[in-house]
PDB file of N, CA and C in Angstrom:
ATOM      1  N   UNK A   1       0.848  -1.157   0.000  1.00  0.00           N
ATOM      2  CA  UNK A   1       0.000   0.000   0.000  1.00  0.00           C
ATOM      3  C   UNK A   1       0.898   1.227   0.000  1.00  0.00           C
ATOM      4  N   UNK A   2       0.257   2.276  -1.019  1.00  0.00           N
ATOM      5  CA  UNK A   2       1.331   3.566  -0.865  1.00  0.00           C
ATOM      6  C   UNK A   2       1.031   4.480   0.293  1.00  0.00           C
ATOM      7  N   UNK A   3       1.665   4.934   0.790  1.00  0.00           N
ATOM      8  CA  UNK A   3       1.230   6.212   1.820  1.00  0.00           C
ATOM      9  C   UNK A   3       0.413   7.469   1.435  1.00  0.00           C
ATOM     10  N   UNK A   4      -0.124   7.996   1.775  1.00  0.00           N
ATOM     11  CA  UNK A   4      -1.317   8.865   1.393  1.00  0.00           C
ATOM     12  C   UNK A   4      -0.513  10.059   1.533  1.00  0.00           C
ATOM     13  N   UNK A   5      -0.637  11.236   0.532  1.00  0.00           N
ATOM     14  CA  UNK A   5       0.213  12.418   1.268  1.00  0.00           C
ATOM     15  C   UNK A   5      -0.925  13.583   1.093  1.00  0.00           C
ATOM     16  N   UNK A   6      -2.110  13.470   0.911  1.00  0.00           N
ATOM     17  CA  UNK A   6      -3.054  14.620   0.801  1.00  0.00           C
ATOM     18  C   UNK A   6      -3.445  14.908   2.555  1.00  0.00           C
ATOM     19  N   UNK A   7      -3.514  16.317   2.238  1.00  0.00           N
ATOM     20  CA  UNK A   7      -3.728  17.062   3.765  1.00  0.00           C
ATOM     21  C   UNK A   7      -4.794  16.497   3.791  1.00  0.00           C
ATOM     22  N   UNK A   8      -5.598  16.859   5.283  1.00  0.00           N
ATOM     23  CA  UNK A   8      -7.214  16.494   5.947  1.00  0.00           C
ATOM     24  C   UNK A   8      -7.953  17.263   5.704  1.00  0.00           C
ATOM     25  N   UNK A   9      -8.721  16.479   5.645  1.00  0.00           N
ATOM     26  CA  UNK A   9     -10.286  17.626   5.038  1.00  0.00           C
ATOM     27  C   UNK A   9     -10.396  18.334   5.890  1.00  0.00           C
ATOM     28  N   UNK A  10     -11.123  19.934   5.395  1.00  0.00           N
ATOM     29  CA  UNK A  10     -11.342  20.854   6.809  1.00  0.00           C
ATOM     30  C   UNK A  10     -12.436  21.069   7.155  1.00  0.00           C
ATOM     31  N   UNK A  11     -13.565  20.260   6.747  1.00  0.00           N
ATOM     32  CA  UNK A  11     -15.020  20.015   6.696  1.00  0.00           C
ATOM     33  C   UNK A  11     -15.868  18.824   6.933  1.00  0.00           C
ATOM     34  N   UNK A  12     -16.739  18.493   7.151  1.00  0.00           N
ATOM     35  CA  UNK A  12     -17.373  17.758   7.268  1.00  0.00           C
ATOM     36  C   UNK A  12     -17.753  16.531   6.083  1.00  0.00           C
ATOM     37  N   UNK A  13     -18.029  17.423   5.258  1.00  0.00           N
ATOM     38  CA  UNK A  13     -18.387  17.280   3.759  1.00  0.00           C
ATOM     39  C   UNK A  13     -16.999  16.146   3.468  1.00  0.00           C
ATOM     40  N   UNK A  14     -15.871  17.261   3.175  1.00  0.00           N
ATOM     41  CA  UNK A  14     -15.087  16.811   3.095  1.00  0.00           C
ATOM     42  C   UNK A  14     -14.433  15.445   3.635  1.00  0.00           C
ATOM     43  N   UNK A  15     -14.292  15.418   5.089  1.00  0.00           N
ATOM     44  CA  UNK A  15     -14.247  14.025   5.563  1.00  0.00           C
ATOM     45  C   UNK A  15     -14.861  12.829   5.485  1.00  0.00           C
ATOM     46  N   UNK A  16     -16.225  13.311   5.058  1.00  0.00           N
ATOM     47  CA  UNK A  16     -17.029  12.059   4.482  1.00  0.00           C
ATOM     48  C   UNK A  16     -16.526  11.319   3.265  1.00  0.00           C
ATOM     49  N   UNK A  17     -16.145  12.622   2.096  1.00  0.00           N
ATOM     50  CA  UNK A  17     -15.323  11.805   0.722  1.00  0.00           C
ATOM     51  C   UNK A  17     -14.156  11.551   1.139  1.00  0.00           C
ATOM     52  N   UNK A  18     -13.261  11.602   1.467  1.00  0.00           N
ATOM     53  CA  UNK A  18     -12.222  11.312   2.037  1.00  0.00           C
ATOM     54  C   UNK A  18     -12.163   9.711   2.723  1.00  0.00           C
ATOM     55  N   UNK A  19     -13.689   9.800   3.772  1.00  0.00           N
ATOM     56  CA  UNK A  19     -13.732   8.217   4.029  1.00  0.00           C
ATOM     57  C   UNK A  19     -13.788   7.639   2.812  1.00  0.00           C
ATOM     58  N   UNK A  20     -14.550   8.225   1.988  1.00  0.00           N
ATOM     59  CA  UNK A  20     -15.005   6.853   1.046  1.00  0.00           C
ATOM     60  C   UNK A  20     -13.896   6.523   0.118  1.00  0.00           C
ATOM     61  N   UNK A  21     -13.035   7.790  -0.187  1.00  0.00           N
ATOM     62  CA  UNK A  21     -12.224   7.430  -1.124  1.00  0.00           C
ATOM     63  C   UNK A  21     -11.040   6.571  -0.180  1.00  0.00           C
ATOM     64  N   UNK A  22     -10.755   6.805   1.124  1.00  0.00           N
ATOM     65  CA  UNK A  22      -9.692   5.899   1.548  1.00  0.00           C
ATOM     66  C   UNK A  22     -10.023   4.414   1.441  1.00  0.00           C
ATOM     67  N   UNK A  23     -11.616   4.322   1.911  1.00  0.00           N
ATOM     68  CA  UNK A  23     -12.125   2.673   1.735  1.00  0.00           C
ATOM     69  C   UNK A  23     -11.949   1.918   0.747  1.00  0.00           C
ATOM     70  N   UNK A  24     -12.462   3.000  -0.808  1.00  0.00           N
ATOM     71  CA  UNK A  24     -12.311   1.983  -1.848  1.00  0.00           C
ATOM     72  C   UNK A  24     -10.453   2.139  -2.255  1.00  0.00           C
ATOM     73  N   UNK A  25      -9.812   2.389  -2.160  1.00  0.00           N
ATOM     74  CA  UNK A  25      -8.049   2.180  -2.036  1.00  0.00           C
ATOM     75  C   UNK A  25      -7.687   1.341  -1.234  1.00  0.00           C
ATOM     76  N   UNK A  26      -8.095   1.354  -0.052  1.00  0.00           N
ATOM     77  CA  UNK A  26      -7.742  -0.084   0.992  1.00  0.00           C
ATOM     78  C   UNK A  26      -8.298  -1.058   0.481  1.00  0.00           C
ATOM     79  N   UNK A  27      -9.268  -1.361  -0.006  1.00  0.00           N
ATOM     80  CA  UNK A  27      -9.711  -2.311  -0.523  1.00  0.00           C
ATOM     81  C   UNK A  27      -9.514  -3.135  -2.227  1.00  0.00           C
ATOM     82  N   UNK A  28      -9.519  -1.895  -2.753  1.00  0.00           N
ATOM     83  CA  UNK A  28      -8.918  -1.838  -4.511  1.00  0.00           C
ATOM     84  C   UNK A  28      -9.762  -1.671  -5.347  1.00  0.00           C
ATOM     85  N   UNK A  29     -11.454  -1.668  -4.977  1.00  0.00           N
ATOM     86  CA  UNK A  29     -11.948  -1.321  -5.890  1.00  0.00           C
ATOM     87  C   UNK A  29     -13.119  -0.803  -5.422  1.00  0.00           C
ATOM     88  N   UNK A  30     -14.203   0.102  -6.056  1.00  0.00           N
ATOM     89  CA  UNK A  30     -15.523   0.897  -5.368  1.00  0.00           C
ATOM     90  C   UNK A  30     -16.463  -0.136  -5.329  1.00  0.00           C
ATOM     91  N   UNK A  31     -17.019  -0.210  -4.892  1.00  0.00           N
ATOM     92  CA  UNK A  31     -18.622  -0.722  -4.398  1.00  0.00           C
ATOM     93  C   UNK A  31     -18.871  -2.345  -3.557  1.00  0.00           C
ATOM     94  N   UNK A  32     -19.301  -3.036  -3.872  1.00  0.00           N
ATOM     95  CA  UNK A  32     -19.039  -4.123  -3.077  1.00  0.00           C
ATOM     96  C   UNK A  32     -18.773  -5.606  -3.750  1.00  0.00           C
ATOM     97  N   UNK A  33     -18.201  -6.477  -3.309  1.00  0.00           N
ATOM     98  CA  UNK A  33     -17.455  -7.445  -3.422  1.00  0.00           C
ATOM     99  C   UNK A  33     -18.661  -8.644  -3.853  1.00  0.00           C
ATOM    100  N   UNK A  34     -18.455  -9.135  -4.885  1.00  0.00           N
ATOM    101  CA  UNK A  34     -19.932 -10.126  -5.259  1.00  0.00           C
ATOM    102  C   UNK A  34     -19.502 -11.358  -5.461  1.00  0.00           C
ATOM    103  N   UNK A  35     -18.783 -11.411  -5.865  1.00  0.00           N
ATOM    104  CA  UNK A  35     -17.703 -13.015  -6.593  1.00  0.00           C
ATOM    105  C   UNK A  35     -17.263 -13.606  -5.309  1.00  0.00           C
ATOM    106  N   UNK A  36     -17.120 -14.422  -4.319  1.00  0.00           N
ATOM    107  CA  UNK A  36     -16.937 -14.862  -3.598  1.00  0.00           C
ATOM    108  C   UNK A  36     -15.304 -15.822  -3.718  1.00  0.00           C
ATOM    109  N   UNK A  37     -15.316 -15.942  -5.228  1.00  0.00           N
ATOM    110  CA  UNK A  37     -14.289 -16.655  -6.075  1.00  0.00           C
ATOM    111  C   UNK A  37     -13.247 -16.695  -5.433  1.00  0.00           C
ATOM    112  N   UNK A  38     -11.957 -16.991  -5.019  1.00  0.00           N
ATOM    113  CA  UNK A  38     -10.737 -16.333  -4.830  1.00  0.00           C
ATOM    114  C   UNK A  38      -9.761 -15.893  -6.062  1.00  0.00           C
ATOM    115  N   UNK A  39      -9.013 -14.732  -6.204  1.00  0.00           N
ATOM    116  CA  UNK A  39      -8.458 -14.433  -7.435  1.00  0.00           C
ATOM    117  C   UNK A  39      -8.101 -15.403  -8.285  1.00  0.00           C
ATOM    118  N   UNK A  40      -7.299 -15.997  -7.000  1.00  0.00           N
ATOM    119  CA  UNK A  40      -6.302 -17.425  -7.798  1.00  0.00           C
ATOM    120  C   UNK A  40      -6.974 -18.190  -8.989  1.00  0.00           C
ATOM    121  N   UNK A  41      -8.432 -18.405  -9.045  1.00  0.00           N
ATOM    122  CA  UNK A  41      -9.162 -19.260  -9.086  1.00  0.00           C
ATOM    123  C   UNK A  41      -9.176 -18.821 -11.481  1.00  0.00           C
ATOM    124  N   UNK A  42      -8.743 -17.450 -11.231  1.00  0.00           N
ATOM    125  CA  UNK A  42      -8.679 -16.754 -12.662  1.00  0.00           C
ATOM    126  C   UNK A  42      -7.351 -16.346 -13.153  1.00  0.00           C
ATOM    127  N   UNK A  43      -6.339 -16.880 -12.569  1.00  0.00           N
ATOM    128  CA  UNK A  43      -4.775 -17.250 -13.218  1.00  0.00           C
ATOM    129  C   UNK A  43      -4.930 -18.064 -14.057  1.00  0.00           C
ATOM    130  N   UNK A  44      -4.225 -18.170 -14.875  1.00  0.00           N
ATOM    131  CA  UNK A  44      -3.389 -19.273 -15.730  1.00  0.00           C
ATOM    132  C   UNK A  44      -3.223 -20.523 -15.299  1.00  0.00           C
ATOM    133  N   UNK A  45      -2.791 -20.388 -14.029  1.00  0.00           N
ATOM    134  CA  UNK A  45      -2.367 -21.697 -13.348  1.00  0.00           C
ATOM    135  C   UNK A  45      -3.722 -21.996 -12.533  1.00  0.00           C
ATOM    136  N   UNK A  46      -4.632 -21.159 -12.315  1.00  0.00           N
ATOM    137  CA  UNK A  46      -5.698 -21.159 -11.646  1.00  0.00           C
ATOM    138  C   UNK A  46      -7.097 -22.649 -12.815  1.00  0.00           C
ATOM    139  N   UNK A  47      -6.852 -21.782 -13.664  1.00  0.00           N
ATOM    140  CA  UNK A  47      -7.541 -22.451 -14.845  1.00  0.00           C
ATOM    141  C   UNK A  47      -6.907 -23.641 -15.365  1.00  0.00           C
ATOM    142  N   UNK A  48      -5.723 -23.739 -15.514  1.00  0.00           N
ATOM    143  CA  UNK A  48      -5.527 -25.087 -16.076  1.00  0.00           C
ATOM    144  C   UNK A  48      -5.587 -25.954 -14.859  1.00  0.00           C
ATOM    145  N   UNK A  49      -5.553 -25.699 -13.785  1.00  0.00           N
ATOM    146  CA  UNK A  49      -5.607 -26.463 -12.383  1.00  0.00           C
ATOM    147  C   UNK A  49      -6.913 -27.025 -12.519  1.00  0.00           C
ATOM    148  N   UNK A  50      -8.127 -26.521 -13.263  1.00  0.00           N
ATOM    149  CA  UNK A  50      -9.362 -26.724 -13.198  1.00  0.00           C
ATOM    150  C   UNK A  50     -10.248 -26.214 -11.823  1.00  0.00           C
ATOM    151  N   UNK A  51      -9.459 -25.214 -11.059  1.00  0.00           N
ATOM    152  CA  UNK A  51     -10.128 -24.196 -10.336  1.00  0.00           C
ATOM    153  C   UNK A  51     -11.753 -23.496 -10.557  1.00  0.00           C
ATOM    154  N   UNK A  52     -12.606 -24.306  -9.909  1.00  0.00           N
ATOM    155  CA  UNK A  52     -14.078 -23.383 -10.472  1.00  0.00           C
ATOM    156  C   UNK A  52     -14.331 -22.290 -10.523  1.00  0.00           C
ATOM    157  N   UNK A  53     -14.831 -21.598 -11.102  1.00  0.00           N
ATOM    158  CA  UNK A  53     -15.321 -20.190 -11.284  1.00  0.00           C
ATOM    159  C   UNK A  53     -16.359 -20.303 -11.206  1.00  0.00           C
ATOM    160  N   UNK A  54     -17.419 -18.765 -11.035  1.00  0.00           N
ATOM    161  CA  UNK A  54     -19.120 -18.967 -11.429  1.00  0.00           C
ATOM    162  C   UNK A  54     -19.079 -19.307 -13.234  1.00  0.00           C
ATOM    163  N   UNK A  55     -18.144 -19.162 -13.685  1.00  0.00           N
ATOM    164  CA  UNK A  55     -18.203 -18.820 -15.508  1.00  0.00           C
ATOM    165  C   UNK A  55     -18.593 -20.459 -15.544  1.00  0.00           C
ATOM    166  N   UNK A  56     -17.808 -21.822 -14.879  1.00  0.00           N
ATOM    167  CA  UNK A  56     -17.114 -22.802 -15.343  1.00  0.00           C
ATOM    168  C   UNK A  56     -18.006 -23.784 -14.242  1.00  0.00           C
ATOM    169  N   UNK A  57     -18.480 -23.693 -13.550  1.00  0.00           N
ATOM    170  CA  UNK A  57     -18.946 -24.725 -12.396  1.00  0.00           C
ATOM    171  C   UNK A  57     -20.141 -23.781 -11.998  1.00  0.00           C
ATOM    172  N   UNK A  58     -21.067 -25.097 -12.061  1.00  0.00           N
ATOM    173  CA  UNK A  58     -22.631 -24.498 -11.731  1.00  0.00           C
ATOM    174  C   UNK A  58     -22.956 -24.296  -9.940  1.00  0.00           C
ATOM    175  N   UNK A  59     -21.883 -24.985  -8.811  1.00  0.00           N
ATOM    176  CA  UNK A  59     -21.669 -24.570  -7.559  1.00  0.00           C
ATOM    177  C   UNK A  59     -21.144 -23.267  -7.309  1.00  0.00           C
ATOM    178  N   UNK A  60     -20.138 -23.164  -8.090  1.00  0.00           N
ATOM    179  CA  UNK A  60     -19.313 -21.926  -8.138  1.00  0.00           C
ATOM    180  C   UNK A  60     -20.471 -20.765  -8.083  1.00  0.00           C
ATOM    181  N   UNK A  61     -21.655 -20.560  -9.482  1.00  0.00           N
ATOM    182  CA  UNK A  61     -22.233 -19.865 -10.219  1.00  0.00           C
ATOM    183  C   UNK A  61     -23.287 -19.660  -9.026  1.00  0.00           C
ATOM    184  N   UNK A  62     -23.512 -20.713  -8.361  1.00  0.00           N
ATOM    185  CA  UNK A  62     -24.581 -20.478  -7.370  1.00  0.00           C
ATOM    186  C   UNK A  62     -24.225 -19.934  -6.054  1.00  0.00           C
ATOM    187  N   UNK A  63     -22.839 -19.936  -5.632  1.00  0.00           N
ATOM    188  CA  UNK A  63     -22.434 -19.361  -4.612  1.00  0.00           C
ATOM    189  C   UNK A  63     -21.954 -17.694  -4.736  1.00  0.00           C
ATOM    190  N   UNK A  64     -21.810 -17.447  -5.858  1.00  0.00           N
ATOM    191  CA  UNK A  64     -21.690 -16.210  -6.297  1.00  0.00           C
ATOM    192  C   UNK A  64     -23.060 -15.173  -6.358  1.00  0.00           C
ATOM    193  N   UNK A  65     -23.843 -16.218  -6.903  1.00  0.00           N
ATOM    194  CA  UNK A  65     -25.596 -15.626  -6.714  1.00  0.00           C
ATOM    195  C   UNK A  65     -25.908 -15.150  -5.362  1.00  0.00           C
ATOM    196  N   UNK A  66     -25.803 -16.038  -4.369  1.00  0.00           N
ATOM    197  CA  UNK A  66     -25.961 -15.740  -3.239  1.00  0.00           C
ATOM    198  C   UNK A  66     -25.285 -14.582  -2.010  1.00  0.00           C
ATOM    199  N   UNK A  67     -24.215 -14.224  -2.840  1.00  0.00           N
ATOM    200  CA  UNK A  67     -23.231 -13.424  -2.544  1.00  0.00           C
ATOM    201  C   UNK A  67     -23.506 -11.825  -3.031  1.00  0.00           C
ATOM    202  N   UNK A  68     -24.039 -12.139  -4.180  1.00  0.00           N
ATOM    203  CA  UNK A  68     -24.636 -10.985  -4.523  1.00  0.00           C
ATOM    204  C   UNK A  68     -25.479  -9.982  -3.700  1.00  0.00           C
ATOM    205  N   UNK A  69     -25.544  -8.707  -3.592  1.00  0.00           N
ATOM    206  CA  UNK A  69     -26.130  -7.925  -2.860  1.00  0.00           C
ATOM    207  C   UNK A  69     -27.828  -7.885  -3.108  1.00  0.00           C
ATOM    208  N   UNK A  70     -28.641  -8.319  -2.065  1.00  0.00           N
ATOM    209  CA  UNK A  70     -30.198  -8.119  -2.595  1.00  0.00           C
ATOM    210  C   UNK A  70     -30.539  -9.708  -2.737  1.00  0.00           C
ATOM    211  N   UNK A  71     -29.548 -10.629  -2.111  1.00  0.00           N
ATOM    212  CA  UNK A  71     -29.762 -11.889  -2.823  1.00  0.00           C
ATOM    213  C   UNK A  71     -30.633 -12.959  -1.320  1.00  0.00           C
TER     214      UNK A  71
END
């Protein structure tokens, strides 16, 4: 992780975007997490391993459903 070098918000407003933008950087990406998958699972070595995905395995596909937000 890189170190952050932007000053602090001097507002309220401000500190609110500030949370959100630090969350989705700690994390790596905005909104929420649906794939339950592990990365590995979409390597090279992941795939020829025969690693399931939701794409490739109908367990996979259903545990991802459920993972989904609203589900």
């Amino acid at each position: 992780m890189t170190e952050r070098k932007t000053q602090p918000p001097k507002d309220a407003a401000l500190k609110e975007v500030q949370k959100a933008v630090d969350t989705a950087e700690d994390q790596g990406f905005v909104g929420v997490e649906v794939d339950p998958t592990p990365n590995e699972h979409y390597t090279v070595a992941g795939v020829v391993a025969g690693k399931p995905t939701p794409e490739t395995d109908p367990e996979a596909a259903e545990a991802a459903r459920r993972a989904a937000p609203g589900q």
